[in-house]
C-alpha atoms as a PDB file:
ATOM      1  CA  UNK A   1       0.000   0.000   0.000  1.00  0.00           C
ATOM      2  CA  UNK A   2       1.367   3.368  -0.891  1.00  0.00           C
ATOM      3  CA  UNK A   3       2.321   5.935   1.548  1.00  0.00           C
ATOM      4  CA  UNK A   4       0.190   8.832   0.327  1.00  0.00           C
ATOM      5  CA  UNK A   5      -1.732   9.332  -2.436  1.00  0.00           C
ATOM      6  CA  UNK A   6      -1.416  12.534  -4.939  1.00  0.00           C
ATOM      7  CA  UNK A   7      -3.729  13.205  -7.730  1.00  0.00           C
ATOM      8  CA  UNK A   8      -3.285  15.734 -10.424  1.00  0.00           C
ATOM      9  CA  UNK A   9      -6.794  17.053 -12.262  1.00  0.00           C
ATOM     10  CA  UNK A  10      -6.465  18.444 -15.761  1.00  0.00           C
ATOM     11  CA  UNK A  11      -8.500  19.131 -18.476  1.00  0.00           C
ATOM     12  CA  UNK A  12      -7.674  15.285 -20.132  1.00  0.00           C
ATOM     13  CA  UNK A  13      -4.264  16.591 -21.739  1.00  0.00           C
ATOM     14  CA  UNK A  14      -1.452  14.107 -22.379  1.00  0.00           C
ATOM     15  CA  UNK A  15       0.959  16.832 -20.689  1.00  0.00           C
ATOM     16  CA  UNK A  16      -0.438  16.361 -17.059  1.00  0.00           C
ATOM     17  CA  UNK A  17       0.280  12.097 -17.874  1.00  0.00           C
ATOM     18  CA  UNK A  18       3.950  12.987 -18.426  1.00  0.00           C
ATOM     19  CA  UNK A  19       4.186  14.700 -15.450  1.00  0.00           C
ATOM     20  CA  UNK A  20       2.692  12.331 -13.555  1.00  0.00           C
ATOM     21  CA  UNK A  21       5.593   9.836 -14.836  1.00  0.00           C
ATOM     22  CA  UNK A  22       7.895  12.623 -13.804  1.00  0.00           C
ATOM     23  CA  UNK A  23       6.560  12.551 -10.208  1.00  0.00           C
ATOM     24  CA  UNK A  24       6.938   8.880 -10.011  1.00  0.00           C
ATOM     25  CA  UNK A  25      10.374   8.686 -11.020  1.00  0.00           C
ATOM     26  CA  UNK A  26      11.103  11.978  -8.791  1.00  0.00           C
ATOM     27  CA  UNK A  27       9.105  10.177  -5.364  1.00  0.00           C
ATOM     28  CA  UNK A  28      11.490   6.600  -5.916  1.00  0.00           C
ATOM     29  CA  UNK A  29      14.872   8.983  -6.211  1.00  0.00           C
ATOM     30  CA  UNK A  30      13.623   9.895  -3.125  1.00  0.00           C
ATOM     31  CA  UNK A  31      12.337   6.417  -1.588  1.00  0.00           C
ATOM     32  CA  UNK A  32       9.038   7.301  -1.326  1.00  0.00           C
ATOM     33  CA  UNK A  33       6.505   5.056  -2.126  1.00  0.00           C
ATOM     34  CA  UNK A  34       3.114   6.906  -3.544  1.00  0.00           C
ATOM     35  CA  UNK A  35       0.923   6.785  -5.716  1.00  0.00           C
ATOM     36  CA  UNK A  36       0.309   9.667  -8.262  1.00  0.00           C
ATOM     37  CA  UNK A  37      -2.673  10.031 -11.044  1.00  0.00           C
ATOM     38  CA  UNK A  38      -4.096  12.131 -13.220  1.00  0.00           C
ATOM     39  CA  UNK A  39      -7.390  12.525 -14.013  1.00  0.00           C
ATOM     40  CA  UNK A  40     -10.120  15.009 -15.679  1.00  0.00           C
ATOM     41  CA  UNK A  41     -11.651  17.465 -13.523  1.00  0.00           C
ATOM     42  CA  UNK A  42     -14.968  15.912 -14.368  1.00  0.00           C
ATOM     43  CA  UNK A  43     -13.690  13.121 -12.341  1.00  0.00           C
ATOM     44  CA  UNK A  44     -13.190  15.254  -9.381  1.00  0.00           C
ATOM     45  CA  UNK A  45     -16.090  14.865  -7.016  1.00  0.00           C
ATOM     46  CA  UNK A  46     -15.719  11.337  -7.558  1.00  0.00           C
ATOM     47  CA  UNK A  47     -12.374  10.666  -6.239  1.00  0.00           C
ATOM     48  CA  UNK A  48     -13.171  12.593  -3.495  1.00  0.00           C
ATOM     49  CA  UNK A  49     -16.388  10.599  -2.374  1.00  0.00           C
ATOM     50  CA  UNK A  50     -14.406   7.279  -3.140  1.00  0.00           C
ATOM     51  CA  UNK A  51     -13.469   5.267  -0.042  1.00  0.00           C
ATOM     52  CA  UNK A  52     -10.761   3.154  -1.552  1.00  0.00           C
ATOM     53  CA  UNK A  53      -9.300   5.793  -3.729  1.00  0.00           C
ATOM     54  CA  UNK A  54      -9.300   8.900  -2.239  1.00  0.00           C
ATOM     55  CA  UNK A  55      -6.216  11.267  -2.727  1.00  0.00           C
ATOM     56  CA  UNK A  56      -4.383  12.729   0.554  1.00  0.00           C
ATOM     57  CA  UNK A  57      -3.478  15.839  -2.119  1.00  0.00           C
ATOM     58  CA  UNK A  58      -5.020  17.059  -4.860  1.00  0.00           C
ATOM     59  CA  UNK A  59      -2.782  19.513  -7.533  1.00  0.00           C
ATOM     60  CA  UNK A  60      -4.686  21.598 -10.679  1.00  0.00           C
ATOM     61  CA  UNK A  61      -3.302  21.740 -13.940  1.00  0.00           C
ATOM     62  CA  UNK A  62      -2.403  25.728 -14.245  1.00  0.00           C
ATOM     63  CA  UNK A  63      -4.615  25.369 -17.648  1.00  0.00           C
ATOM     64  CA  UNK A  64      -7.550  25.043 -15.224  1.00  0.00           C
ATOM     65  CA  UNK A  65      -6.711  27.069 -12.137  1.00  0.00           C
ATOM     66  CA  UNK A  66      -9.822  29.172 -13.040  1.00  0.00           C
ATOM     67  CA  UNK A  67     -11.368  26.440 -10.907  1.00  0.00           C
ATOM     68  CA  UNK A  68      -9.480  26.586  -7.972  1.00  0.00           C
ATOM     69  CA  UNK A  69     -12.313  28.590  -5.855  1.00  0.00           C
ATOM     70  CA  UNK A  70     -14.810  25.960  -7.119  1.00  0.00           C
ATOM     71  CA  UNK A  71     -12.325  22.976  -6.250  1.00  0.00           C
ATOM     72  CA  UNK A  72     -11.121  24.293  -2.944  1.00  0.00           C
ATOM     73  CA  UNK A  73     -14.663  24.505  -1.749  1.00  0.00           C
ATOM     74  CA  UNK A  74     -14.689  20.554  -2.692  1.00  0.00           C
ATOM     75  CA  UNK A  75     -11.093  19.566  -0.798  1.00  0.00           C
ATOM     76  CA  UNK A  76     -11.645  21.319   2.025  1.00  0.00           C
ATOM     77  CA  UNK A  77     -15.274  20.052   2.919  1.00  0.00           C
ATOM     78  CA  UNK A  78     -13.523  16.867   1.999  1.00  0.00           C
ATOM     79  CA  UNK A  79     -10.293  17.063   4.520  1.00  0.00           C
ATOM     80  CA  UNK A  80      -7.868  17.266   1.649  1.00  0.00           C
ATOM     81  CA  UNK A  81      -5.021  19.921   0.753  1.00  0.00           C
ATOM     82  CA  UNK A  82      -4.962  21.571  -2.738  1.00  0.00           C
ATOM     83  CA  UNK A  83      -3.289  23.846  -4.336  1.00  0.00           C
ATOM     84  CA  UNK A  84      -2.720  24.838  -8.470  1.00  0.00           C
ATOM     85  CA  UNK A  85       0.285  23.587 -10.111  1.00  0.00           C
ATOM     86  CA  UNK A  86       2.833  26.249 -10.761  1.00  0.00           C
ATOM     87  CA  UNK A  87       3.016  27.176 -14.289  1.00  0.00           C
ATOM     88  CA  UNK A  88       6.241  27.262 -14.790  1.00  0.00           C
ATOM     89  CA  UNK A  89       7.442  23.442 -13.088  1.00  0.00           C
ATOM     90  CA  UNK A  90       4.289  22.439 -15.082  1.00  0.00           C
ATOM     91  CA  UNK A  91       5.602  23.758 -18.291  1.00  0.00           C
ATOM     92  CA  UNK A  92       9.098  22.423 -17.572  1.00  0.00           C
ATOM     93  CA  UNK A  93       8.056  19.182 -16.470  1.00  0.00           C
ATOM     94  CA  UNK A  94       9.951  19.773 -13.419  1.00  0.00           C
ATOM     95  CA  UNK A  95       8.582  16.515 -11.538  1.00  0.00           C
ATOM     96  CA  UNK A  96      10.110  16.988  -8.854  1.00  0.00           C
ATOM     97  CA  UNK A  97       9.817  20.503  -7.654  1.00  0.00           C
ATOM     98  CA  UNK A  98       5.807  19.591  -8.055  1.00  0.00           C
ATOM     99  CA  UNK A  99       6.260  16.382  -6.283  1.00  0.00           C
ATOM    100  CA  UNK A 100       7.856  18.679  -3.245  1.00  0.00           C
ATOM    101  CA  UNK A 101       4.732  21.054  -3.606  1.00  0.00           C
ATOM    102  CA  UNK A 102       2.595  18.115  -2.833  1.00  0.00           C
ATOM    103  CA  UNK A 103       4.989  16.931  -0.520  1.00  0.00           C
ATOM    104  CA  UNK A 104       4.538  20.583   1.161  1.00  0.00           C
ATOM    105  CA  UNK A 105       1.003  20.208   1.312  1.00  0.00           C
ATOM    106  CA  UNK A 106       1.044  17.467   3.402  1.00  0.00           C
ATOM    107  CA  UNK A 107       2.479  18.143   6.166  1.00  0.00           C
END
């Protein structure tokens, strides 16, 4: 069973699936043992009502950060961190500098 559980909510783009690969190789340089996923923000309210697969973190795509108000409202009746990807580790790719923004958000 993995440690923690981060999700990643885009709008569907093959960008946010890279960077998910990107996390995963950035958490086992590190030892850590989570699990990451992306999924569409239609998928949202589902994850977060799911009992087995329910994130401990959930990170928006910068392409959708209009939502964040709308999302918060969601994580935080839910018990659940969030915050928007920034733009510029998004655009890079820079797995790990999101992976320690997650990180960040759990503690």
């Amino acid at each position: 069973m993995s440690e923690k559980t981060i999700m990643l909510a885009c709008a569907a783009g093959m960008s946010t699936s890279l960077l998910v690969e990107r996390m995963k190789q950035a958490a086992i340089t590190k030892g850590k043992d989570y699990e990451i996923f992306a999924k569409s923000t239609a998928d949202i309210d589902a994850q977060l009502s799911s009992a087995d697969a329910k994130p401990d973190v959930l990170l928006l795509g910068p392409q959708v950060g209009y939502m964040k108000a709308e999302v918060k409202a969601k994580t935080d009746a839910a018990g659940i961190p969030m915050e928007v990807i920034n733009m510029t580790d998004y655009g890079m790719m820079r797995g790990d500098k999101v992976l320690d923004a997650a990180e960040a958000l759990l503690k």
